[in-house]
N, C-alpha and C. Protein backbone atom coordinates (compact mmCIF):
# COMPACT_ATOMS: atom_id res chain seq x y z
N UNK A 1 4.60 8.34 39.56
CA UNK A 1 4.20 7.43 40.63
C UNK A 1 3.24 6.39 40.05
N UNK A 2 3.50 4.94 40.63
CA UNK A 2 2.68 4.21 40.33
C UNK A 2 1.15 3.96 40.93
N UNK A 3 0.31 3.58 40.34
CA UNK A 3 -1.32 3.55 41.49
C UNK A 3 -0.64 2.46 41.92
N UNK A 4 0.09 1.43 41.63
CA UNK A 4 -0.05 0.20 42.72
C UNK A 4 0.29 0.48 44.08
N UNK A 5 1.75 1.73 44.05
CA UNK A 5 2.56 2.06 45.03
C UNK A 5 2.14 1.82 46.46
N UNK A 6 0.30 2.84 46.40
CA UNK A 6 -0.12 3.12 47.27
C UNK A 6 -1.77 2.42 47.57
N UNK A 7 -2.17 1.38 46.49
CA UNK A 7 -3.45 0.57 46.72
C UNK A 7 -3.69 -0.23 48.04
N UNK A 8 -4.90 -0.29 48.25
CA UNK A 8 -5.25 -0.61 49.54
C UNK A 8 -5.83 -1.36 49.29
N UNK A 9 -6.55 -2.59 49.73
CA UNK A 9 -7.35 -3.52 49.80
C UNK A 9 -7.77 -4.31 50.98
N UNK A 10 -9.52 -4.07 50.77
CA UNK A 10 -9.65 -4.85 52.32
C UNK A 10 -11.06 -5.70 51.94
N UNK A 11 -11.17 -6.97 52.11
CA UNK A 11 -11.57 -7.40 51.93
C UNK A 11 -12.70 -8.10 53.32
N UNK A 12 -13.67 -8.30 53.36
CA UNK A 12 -14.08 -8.82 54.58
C UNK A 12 -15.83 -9.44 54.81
N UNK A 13 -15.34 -10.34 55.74
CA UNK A 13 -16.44 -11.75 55.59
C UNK A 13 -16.32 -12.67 54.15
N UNK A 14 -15.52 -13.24 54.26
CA UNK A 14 -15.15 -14.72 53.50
C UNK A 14 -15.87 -16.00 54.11
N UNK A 15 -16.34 -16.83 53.51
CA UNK A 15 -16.65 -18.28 53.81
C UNK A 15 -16.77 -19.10 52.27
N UNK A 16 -16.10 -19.65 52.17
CA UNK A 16 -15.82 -20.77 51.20
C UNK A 16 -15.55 -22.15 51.61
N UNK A 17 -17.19 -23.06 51.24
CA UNK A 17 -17.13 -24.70 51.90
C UNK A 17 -17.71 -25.10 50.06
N UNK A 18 -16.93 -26.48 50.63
CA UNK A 18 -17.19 -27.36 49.76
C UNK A 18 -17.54 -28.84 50.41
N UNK A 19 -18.91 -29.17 50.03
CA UNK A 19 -19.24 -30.34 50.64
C UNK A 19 -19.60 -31.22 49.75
N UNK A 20 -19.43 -32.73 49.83
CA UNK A 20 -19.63 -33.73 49.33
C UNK A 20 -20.02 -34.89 49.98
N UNK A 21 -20.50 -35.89 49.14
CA UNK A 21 -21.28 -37.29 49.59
C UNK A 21 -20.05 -38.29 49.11
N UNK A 22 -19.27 -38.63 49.76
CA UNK A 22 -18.15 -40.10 49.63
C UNK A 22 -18.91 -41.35 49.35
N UNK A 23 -19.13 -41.69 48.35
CA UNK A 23 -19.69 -42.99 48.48
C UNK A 23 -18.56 -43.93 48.99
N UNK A 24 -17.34 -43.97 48.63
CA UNK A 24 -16.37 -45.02 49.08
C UNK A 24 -16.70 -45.04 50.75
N UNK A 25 -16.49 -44.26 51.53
CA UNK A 25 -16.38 -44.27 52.97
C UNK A 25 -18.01 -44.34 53.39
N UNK A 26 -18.82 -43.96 52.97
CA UNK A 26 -20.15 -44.25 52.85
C UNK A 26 -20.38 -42.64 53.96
N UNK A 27 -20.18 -41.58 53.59
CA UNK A 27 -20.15 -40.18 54.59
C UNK A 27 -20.27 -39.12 53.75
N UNK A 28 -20.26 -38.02 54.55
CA UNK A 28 -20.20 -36.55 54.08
C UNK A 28 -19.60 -36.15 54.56
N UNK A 29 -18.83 -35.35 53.87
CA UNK A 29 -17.16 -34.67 53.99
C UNK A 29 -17.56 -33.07 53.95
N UNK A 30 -16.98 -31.95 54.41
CA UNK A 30 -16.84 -30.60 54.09
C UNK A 30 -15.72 -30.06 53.95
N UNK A 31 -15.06 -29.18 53.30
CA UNK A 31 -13.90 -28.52 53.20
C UNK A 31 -14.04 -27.37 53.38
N UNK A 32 -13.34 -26.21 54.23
CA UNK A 32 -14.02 -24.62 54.07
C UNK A 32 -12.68 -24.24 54.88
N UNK A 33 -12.85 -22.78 54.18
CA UNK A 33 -12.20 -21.21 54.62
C UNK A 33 -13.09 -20.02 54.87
N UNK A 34 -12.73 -19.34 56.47
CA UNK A 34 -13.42 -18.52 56.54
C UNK A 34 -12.28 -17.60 57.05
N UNK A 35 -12.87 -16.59 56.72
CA UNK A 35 -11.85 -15.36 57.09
C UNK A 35 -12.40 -13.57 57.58
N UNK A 36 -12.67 -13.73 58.54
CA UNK A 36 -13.11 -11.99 58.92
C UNK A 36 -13.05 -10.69 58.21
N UNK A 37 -11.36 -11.20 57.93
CA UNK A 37 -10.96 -9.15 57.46
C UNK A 37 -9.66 -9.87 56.72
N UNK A 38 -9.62 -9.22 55.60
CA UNK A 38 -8.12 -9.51 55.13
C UNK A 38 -7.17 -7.81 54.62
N UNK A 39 -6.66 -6.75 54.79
CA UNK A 39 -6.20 -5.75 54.61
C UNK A 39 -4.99 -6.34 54.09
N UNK A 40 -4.89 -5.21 53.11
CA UNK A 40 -3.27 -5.10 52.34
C UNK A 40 -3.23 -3.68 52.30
N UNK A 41 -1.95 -2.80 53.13
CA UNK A 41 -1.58 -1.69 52.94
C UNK A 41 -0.24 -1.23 52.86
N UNK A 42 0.27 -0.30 52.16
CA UNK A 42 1.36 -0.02 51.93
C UNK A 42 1.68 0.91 53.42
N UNK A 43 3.04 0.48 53.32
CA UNK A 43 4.00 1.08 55.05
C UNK A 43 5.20 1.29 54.85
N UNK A 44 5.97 2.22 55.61
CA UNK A 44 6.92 2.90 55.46
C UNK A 44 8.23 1.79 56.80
N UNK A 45 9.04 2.01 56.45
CA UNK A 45 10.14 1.36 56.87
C UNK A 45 10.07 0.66 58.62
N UNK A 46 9.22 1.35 59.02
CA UNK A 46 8.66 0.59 60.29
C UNK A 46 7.67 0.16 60.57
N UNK A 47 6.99 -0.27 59.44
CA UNK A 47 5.80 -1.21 59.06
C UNK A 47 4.52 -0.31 59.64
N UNK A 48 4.34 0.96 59.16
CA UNK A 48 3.33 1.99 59.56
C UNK A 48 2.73 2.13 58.40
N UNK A 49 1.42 2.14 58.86
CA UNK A 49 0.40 1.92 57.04
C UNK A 49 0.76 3.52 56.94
N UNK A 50 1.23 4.07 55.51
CA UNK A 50 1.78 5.55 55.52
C UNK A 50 1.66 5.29 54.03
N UNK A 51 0.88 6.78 53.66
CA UNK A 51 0.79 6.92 51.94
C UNK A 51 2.41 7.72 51.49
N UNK A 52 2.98 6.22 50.38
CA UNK A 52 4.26 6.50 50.29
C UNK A 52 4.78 7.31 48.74
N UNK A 53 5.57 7.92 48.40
CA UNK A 53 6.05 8.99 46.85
C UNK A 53 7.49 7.73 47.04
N UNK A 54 7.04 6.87 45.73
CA UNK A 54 8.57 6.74 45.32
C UNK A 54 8.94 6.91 43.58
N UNK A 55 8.51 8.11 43.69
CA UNK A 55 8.58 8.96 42.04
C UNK A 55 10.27 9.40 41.99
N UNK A 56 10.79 9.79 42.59
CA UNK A 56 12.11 10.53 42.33
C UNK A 56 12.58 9.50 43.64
N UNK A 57 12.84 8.49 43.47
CA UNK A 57 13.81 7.72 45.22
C UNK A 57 13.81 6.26 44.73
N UNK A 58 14.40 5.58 45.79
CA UNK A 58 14.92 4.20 45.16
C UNK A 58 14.07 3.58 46.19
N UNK A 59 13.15 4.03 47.03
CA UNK A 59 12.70 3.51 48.50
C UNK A 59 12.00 2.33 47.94
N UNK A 60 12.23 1.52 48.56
CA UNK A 60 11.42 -0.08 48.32
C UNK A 60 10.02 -0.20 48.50
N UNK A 61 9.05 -1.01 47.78
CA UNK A 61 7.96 -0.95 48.04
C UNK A 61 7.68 -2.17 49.21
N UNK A 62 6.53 -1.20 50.16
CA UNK A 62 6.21 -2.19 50.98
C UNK A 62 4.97 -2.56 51.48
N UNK A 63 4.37 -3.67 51.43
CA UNK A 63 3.37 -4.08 51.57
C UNK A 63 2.93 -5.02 52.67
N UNK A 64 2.33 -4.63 53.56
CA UNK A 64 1.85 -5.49 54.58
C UNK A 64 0.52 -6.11 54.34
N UNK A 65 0.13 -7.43 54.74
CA UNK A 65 -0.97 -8.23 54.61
C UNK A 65 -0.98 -8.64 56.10
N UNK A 66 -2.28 -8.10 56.65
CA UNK A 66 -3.50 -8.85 57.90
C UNK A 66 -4.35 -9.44 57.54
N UNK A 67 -4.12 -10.58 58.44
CA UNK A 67 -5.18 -11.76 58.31
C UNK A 67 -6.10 -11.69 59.52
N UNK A 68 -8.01 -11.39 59.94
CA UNK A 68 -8.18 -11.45 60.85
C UNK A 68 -8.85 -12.68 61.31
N UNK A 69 -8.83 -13.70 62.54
CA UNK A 69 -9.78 -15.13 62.52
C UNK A 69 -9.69 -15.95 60.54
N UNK A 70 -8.61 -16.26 60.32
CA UNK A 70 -8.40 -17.01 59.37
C UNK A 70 -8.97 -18.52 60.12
N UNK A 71 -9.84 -18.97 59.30
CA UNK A 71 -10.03 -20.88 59.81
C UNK A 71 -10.29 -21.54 58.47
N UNK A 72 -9.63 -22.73 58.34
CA UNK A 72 -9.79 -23.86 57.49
C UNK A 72 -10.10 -24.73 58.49
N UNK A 73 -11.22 -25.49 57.90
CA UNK A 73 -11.81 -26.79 58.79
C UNK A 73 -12.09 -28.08 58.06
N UNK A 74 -11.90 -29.03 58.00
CA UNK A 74 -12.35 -30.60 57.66
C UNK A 74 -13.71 -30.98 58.53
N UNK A 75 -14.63 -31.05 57.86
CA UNK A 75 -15.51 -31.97 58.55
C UNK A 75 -15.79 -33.30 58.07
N UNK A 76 -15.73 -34.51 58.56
CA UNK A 76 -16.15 -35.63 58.01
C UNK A 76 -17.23 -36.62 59.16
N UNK A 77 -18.27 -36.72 58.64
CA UNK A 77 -19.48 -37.31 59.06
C UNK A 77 -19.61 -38.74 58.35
N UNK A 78 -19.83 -39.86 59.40
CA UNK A 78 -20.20 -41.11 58.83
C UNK A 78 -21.46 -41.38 59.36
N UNK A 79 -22.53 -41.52 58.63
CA UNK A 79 -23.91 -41.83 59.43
C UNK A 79 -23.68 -43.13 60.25
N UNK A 80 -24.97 -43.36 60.75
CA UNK A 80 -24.49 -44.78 61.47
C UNK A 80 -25.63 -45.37 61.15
């Protein structure tokens, strides 16, 4: 059996911004991702998180990914 077969991963509270000063537009810009919860678990043929043996079988590997409150946002500010 492989360790990947059955790895789990959960990841949670993400925020990634990137902000900058535009001199062309004469503003401040932001770029960002935020994300709550991200899970990856392995599931059995009716998408049930289930610890799977595919040592002796041809059974397909399967992997589900949840995304929880995923947001990408643009902010752009022009002073006045």
């Amino acid at each position: 059996m492989r360790a990947v077969d059955n790895l789990q991963i959960t990841i949670k509270s993400i925020n990634i911004r990137f902000e900058n000063q535009c001199e062309i537009a004469k503003g401040q810009f932001a770029l960002g991702l935020s994300l709550q919860q991200l899970d990856i678990v392995t599931t059995d043929e009716n998408w049930n998180a289930k610890f799977i043996d595919r040592t002796n079988s041809d059974i397909p590997m399967r992997k589900l990914l949840m995304l929880k409150n995923l947001d990408i946002y643009w902010i752009y500010a022009n002073p006045v």
